[in-house]
PDB file of N, CA and C in Angstrom:
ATOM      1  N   UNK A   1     124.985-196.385-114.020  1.00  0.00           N
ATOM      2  CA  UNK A   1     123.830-197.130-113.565  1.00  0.00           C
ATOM      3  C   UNK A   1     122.797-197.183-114.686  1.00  0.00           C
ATOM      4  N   UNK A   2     121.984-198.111-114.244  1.00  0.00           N
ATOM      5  CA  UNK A   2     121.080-198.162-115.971  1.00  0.00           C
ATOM      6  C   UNK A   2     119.420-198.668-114.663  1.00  0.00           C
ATOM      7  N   UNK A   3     119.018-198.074-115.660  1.00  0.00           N
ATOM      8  CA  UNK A   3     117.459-198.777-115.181  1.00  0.00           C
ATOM      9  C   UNK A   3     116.678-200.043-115.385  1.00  0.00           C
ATOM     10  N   UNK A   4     116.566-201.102-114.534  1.00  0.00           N
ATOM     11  CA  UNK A   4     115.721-202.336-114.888  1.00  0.00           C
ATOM     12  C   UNK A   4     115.133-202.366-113.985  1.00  0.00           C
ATOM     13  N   UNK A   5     113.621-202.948-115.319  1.00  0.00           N
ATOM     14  CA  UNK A   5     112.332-203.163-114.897  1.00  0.00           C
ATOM     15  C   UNK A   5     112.050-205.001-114.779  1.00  0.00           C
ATOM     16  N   UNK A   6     111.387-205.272-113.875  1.00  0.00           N
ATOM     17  CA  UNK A   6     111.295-206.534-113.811  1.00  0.00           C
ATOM     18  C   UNK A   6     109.982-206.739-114.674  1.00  0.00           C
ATOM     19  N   UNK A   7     110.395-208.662-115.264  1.00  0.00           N
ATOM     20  CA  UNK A   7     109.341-208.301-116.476  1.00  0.00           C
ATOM     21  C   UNK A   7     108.117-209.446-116.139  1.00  0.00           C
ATOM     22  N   UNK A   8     108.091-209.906-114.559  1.00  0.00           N
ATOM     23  CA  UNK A   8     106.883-210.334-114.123  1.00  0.00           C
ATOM     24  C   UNK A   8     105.954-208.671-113.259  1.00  0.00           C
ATOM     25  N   UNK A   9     106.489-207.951-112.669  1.00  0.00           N
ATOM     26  CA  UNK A   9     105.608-206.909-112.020  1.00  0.00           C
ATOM     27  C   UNK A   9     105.576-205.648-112.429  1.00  0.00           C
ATOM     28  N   UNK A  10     107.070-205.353-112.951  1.00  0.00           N
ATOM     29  CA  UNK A  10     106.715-204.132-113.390  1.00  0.00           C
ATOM     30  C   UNK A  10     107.861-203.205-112.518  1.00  0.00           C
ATOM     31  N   UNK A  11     108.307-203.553-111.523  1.00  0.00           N
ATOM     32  CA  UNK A  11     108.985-202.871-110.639  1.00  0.00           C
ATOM     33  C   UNK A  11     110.010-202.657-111.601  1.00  0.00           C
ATOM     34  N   UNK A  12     110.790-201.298-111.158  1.00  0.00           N
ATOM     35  CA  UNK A  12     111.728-200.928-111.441  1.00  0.00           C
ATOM     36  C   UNK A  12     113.312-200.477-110.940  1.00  0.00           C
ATOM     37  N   UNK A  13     114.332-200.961-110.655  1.00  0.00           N
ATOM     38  CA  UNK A  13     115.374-200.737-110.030  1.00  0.00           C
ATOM     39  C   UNK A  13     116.571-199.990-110.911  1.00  0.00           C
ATOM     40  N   UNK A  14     117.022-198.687-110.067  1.00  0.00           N
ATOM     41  CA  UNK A  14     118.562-198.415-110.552  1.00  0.00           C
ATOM     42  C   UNK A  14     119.743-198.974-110.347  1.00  0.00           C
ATOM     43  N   UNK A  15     120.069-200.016-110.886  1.00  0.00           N
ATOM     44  CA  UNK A  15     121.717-200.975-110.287  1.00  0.00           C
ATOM     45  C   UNK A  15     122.811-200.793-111.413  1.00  0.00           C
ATOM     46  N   UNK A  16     123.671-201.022-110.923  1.00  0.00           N
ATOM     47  CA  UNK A  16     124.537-201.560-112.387  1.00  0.00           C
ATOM     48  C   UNK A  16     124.475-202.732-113.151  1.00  0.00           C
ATOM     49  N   UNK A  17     123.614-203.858-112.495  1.00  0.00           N
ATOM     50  CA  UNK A  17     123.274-205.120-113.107  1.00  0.00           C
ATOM     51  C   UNK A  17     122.499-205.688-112.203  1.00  0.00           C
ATOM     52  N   UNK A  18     121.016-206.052-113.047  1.00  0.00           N
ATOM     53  CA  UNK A  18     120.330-206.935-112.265  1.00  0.00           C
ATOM     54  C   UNK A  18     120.122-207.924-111.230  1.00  0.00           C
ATOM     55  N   UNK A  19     119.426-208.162-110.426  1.00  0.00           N
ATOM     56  CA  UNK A  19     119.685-208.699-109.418  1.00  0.00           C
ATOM     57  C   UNK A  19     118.857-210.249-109.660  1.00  0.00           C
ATOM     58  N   UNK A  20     119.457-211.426-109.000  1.00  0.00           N
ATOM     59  CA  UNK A  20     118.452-212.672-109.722  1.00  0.00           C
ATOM     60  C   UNK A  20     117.184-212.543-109.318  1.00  0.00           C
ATOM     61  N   UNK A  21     116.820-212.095-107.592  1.00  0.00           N
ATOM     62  CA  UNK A  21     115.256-212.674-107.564  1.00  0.00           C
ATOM     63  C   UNK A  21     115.282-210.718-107.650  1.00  0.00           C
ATOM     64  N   UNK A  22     114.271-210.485-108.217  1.00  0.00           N
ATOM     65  CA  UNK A  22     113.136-209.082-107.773  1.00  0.00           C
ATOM     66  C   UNK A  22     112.781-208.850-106.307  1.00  0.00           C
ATOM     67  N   UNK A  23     112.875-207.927-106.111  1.00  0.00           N
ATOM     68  CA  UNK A  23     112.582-207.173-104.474  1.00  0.00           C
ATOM     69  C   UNK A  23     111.620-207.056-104.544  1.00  0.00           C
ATOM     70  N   UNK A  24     110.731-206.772-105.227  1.00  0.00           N
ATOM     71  CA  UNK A  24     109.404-206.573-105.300  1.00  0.00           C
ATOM     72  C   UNK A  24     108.748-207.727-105.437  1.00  0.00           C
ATOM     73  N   UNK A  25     108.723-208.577-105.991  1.00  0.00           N
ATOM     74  CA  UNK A  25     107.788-209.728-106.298  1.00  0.00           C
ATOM     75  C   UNK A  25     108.316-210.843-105.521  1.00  0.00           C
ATOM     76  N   UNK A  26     109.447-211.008-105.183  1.00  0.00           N
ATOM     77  CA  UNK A  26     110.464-211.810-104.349  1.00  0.00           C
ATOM     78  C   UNK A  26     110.720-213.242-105.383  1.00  0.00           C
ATOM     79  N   UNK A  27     110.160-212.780-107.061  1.00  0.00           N
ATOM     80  CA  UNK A  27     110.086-214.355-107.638  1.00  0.00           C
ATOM     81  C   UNK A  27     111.797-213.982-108.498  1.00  0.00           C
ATOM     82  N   UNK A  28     112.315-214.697-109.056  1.00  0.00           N
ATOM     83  CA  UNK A  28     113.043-215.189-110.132  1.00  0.00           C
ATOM     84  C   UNK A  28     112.812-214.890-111.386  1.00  0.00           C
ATOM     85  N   UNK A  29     113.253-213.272-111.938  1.00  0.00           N
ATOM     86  CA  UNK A  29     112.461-212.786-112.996  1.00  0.00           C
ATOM     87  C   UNK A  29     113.462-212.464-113.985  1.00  0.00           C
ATOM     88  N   UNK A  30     112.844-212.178-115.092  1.00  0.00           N
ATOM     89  CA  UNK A  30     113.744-211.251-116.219  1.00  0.00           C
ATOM     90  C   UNK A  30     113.552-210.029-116.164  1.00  0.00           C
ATOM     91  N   UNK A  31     114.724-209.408-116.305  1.00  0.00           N
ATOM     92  CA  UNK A  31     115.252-208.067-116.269  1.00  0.00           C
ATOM     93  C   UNK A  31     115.082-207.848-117.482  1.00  0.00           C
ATOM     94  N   UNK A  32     114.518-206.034-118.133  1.00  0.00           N
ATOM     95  CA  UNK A  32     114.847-205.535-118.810  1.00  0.00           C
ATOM     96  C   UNK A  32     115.616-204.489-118.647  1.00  0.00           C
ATOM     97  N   UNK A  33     116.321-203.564-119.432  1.00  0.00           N
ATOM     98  CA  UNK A  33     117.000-202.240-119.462  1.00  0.00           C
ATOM     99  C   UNK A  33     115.918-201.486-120.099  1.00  0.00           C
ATOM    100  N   UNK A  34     115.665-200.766-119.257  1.00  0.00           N
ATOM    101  CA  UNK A  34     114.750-199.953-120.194  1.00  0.00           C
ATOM    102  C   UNK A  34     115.174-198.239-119.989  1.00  0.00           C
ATOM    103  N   UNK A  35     116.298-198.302-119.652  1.00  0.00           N
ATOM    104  CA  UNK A  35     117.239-196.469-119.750  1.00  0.00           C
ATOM    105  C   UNK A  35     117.280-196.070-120.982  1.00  0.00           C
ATOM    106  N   UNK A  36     116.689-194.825-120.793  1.00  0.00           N
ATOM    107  CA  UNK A  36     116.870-194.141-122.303  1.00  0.00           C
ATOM    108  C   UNK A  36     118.124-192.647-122.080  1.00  0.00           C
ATOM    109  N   UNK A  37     118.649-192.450-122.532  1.00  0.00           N
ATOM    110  CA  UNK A  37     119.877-191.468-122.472  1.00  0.00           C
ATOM    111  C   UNK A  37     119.557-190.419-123.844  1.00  0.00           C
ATOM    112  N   UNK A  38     118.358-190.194-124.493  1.00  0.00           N
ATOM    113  CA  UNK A  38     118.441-189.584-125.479  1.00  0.00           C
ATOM    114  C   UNK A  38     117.235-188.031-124.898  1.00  0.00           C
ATOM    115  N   UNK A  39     117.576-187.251-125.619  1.00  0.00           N
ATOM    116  CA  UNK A  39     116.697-186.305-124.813  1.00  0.00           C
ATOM    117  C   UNK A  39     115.053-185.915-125.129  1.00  0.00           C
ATOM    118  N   UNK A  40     114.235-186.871-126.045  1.00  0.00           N
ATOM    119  CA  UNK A  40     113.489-186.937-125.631  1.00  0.00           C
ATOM    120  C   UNK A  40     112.451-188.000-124.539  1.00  0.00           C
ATOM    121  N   UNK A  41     113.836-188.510-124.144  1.00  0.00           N
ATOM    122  CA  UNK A  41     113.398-189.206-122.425  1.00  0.00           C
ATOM    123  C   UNK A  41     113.703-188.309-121.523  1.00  0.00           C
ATOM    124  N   UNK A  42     113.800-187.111-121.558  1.00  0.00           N
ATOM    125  CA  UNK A  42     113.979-186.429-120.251  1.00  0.00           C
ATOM    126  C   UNK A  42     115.343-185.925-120.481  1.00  0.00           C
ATOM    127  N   UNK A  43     116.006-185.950-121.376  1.00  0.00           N
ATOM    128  CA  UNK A  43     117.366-184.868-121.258  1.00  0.00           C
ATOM    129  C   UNK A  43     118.699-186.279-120.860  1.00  0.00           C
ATOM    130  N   UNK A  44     119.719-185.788-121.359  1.00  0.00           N
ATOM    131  CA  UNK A  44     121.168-186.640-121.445  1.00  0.00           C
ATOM    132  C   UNK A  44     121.284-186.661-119.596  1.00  0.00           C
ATOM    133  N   UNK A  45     122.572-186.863-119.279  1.00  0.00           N
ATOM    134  CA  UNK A  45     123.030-187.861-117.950  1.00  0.00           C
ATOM    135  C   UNK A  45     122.349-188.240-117.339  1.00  0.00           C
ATOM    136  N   UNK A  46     121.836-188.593-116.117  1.00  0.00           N
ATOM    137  CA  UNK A  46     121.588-189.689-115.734  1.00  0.00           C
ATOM    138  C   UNK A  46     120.146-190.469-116.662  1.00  0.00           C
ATOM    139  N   UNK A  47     120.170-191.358-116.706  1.00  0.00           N
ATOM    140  CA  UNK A  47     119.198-192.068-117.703  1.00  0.00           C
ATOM    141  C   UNK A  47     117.871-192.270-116.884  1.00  0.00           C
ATOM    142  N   UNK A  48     116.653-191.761-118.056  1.00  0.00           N
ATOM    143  CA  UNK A  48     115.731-191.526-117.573  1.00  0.00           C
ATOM    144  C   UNK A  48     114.720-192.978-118.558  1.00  0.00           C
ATOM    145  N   UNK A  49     113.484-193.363-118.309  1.00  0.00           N
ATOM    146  CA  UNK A  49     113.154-194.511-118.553  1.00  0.00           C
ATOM    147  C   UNK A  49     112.583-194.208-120.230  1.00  0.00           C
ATOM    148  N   UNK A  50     112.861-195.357-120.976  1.00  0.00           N
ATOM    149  CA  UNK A  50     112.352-195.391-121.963  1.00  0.00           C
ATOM    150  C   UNK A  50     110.754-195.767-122.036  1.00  0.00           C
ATOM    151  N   UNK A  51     109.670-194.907-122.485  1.00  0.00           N
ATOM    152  CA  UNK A  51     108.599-195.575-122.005  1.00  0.00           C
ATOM    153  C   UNK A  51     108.655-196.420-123.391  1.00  0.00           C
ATOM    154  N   UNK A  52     108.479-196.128-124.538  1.00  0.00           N
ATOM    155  CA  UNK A  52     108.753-197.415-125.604  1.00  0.00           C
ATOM    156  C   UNK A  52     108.742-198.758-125.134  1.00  0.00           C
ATOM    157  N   UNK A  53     110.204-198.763-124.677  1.00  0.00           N
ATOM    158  CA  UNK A  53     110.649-199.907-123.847  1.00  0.00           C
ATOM    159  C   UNK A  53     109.468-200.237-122.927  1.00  0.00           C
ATOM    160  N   UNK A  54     109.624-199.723-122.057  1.00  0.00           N
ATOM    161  CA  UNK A  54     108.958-199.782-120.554  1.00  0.00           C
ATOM    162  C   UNK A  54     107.494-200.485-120.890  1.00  0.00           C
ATOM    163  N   UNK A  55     106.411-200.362-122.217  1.00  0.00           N
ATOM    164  CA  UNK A  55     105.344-200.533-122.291  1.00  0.00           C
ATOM    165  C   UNK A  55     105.492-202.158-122.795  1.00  0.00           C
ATOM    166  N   UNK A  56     106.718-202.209-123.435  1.00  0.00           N
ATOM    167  CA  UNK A  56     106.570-202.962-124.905  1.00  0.00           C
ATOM    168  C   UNK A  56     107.112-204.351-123.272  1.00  0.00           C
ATOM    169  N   UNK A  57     107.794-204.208-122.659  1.00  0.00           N
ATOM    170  CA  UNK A  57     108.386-205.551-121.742  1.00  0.00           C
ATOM    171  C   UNK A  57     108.010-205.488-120.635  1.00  0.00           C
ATOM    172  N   UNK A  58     106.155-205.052-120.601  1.00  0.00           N
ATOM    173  CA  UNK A  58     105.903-205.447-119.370  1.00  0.00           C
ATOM    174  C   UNK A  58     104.481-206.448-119.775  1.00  0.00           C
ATOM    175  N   UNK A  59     104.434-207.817-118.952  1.00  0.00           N
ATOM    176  CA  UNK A  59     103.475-208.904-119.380  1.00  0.00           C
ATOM    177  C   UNK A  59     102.364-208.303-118.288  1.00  0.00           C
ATOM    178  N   UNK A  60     101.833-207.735-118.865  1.00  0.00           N
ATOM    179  CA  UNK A  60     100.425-207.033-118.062  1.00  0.00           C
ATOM    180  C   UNK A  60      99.205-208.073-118.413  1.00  0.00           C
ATOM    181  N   UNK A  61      99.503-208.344-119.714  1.00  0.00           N
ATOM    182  CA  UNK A  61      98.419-209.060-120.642  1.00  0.00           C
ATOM    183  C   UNK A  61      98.254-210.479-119.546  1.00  0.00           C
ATOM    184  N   UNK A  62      98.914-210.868-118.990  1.00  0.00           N
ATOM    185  CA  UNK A  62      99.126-212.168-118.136  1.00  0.00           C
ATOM    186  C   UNK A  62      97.377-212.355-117.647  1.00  0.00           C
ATOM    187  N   UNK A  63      97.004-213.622-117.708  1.00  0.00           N
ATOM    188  CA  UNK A  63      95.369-213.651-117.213  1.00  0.00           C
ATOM    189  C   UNK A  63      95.542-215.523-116.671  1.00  0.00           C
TER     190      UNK A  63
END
């Protein structure tokens, strides 16, 4: 399983592959992966979130 964040809200889901609309926003969004598997995300198996990632693919800036 891998972690995606949707990149209109921010929500985040554990699936094996993205889903088309977001549960959270109910819109038609882009998925990122933002699982990090290295241990300073929190230690090896199950994948814990990259915040790197996580900051860099979310459109907060939106106005």
């Amino acid at each position: 399983m891998a972690i995606f964040k949707c990149n209109n809200c921010g929500n985040t889901i554990d699936v094996q592959a993205p889903p088309e609309t977001c549960p959270s926003c109910k819109e038609k969004c882009e998925f990122v992966d933002v699982s990090c598997y290295i241990p300073e995300c929190g230690g090896a198996g199950s994948p814990n979130v990259n915040p790197q990632v996580f900051q860099e693919s979310y459109k907060a800036d939106k106005k």
